[in-house]
PDB file of N, CA and C in Angstrom:
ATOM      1  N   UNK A   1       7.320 -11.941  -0.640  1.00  0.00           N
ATOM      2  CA  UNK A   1       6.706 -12.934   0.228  1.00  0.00           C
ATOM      3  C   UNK A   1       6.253 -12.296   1.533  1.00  0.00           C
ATOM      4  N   UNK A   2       7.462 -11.551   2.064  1.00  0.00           N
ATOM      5  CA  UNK A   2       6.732 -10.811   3.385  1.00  0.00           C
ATOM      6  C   UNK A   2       5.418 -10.128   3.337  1.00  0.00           C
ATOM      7  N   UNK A   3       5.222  -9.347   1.943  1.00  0.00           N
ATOM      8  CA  UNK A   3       4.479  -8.268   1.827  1.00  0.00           C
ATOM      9  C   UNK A   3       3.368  -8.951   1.716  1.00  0.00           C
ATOM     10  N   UNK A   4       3.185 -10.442   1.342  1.00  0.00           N
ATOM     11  CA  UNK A   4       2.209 -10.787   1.016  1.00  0.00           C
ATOM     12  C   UNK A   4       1.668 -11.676   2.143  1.00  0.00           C
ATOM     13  N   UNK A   5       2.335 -11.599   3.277  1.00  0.00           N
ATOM     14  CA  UNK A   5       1.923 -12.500   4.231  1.00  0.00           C
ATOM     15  C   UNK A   5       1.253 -11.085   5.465  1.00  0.00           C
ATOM     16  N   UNK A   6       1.959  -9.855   4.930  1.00  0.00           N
ATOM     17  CA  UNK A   6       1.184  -8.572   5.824  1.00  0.00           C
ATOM     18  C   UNK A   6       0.049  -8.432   5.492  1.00  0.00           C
ATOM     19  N   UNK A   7      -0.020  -8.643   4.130  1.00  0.00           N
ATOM     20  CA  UNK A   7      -1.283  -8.169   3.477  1.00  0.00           C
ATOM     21  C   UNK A   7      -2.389  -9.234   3.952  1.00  0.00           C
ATOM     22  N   UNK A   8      -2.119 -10.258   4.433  1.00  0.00           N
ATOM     23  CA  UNK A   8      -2.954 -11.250   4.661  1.00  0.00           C
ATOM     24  C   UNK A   8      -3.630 -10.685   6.344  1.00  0.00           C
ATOM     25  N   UNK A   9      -2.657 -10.349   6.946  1.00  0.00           N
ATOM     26  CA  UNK A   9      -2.762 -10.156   8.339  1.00  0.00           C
ATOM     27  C   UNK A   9      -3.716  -8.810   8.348  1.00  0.00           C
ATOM     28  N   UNK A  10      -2.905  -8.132   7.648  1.00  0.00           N
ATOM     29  CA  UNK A  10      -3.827  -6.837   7.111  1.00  0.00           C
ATOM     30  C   UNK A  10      -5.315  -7.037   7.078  1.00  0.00           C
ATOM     31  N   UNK A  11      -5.339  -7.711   6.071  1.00  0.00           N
ATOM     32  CA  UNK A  11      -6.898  -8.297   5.667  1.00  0.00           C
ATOM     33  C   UNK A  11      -7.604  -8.517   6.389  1.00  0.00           C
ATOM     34  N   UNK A  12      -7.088  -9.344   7.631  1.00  0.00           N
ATOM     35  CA  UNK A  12      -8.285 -10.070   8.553  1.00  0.00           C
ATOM     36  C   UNK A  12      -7.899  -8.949   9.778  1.00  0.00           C
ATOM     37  N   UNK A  13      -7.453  -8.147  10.104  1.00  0.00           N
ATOM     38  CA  UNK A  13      -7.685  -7.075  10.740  1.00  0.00           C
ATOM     39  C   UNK A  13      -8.491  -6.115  10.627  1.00  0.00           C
ATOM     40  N   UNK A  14      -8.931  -5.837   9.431  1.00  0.00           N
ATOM     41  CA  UNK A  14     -10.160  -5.282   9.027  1.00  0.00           C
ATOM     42  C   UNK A  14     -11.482  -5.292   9.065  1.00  0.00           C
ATOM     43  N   UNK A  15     -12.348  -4.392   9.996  1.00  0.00           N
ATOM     44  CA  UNK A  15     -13.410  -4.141  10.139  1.00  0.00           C
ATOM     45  C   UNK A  15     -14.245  -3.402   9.732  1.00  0.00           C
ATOM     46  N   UNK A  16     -13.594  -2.173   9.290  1.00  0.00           N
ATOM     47  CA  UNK A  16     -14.839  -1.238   8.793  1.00  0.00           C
ATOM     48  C   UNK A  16     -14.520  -0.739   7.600  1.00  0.00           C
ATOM     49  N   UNK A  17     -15.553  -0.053   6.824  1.00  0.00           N
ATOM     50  CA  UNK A  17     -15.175   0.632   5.775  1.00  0.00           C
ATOM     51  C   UNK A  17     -13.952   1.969   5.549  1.00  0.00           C
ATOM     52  N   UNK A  18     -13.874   2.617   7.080  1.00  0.00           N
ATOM     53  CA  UNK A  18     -12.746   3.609   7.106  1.00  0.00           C
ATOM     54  C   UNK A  18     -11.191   2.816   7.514  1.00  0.00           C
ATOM     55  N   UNK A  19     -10.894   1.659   7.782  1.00  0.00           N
ATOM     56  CA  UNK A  19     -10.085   1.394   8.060  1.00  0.00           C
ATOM     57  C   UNK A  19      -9.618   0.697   6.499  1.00  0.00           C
ATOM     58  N   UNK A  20     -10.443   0.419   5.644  1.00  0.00           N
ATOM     59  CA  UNK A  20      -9.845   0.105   4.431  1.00  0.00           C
ATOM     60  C   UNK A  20      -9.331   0.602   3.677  1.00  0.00           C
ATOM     61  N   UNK A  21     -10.148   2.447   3.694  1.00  0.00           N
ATOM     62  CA  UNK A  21     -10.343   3.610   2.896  1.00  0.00           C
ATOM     63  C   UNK A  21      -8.749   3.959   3.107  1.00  0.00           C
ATOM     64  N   UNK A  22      -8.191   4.006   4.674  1.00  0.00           N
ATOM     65  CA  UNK A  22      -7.225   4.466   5.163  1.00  0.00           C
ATOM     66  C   UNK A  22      -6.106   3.864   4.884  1.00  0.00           C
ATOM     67  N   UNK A  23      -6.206   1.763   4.821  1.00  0.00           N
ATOM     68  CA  UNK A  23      -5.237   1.034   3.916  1.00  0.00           C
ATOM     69  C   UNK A  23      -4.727   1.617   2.321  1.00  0.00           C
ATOM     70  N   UNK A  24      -6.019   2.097   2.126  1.00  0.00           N
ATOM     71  CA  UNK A  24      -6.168   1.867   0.546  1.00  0.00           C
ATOM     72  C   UNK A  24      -5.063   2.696   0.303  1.00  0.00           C
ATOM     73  N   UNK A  25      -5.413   4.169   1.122  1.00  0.00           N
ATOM     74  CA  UNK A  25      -4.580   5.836   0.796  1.00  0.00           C
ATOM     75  C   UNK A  25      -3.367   4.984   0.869  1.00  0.00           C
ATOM     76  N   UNK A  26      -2.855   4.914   1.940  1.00  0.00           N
ATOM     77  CA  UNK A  26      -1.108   4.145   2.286  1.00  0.00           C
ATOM     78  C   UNK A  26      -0.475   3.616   1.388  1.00  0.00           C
ATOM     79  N   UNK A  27      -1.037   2.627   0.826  1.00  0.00           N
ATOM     80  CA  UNK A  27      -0.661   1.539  -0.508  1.00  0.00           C
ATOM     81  C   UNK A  27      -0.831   2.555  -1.857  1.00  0.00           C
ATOM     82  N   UNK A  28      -1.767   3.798  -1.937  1.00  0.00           N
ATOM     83  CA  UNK A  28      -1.249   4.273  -3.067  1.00  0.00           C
ATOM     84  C   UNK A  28      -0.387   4.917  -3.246  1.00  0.00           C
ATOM     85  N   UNK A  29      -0.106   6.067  -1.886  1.00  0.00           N
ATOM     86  CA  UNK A  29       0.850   6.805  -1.974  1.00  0.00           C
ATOM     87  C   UNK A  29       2.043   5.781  -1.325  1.00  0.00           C
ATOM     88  N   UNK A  30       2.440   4.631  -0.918  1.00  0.00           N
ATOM     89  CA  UNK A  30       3.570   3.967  -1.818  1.00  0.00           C
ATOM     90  C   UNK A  30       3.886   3.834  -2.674  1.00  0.00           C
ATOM     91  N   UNK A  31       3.071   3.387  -3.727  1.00  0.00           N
ATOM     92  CA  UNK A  31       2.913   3.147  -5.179  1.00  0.00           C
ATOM     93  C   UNK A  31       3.731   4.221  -5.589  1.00  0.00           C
ATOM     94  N   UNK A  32       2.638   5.759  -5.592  1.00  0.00           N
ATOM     95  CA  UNK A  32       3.785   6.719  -5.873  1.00  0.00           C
ATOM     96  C   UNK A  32       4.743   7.392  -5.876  1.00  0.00           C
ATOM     97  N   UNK A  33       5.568   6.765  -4.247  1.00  0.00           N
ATOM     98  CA  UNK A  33       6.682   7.626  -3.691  1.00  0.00           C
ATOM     99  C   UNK A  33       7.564   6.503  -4.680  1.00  0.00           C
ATOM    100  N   UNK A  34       7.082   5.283  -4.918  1.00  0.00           N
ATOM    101  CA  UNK A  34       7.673   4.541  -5.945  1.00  0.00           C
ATOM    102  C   UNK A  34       8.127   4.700  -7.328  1.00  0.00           C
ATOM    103  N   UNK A  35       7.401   5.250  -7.743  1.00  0.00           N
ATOM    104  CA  UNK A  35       7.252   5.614  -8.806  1.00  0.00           C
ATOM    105  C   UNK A  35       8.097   7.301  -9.344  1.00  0.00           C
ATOM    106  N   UNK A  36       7.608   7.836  -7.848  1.00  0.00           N
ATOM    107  CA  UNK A  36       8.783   9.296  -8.411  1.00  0.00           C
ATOM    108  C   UNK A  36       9.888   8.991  -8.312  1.00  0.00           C
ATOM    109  N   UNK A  37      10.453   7.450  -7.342  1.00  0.00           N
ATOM    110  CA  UNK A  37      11.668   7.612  -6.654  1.00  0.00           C
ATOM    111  C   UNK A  37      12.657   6.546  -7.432  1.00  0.00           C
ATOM    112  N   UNK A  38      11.571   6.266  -8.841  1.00  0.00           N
ATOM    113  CA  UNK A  38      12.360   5.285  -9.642  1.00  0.00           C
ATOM    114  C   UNK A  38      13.489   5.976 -10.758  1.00  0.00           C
ATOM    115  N   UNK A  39      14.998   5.099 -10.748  1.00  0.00           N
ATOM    116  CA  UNK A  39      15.910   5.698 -11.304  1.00  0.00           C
ATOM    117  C   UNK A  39      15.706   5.597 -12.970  1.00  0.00           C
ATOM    118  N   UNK A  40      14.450   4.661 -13.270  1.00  0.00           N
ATOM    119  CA  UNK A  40      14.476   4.740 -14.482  1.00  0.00           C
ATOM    120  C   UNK A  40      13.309   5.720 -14.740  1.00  0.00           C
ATOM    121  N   UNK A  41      12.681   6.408 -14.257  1.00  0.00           N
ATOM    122  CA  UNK A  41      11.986   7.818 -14.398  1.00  0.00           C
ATOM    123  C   UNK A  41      12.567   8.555 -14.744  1.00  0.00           C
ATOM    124  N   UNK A  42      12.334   9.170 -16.354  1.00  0.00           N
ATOM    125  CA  UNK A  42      12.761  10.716 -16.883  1.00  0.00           C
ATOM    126  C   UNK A  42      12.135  11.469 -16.518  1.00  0.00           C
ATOM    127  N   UNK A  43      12.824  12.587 -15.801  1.00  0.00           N
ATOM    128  CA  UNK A  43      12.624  14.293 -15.357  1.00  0.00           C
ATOM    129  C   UNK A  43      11.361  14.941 -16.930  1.00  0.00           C
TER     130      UNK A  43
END
């Protein structure tokens, strides 16, 4: 719920095409620090 009420705020903070580009990077490399840092990930 939080994440989705940032993302809203997020949203309408946005003006240009590099400030999205720069959201975008952030949210993926969460995704993947997620993803390496999951305990059900085999080595």
């Amino acid at each position: 719920m939080l994440a989705l009420i940032l993302a809203i705020i997020a949203a309408n903070e946005l003006h240009d095409w590099a400030e999205i580009a720069v959201l975008a990077a952030i949210i993926v490399t969460v995704v993947g620090f997620m993803i390496a840092l999951s305990p059900s990930r085999r080595a």
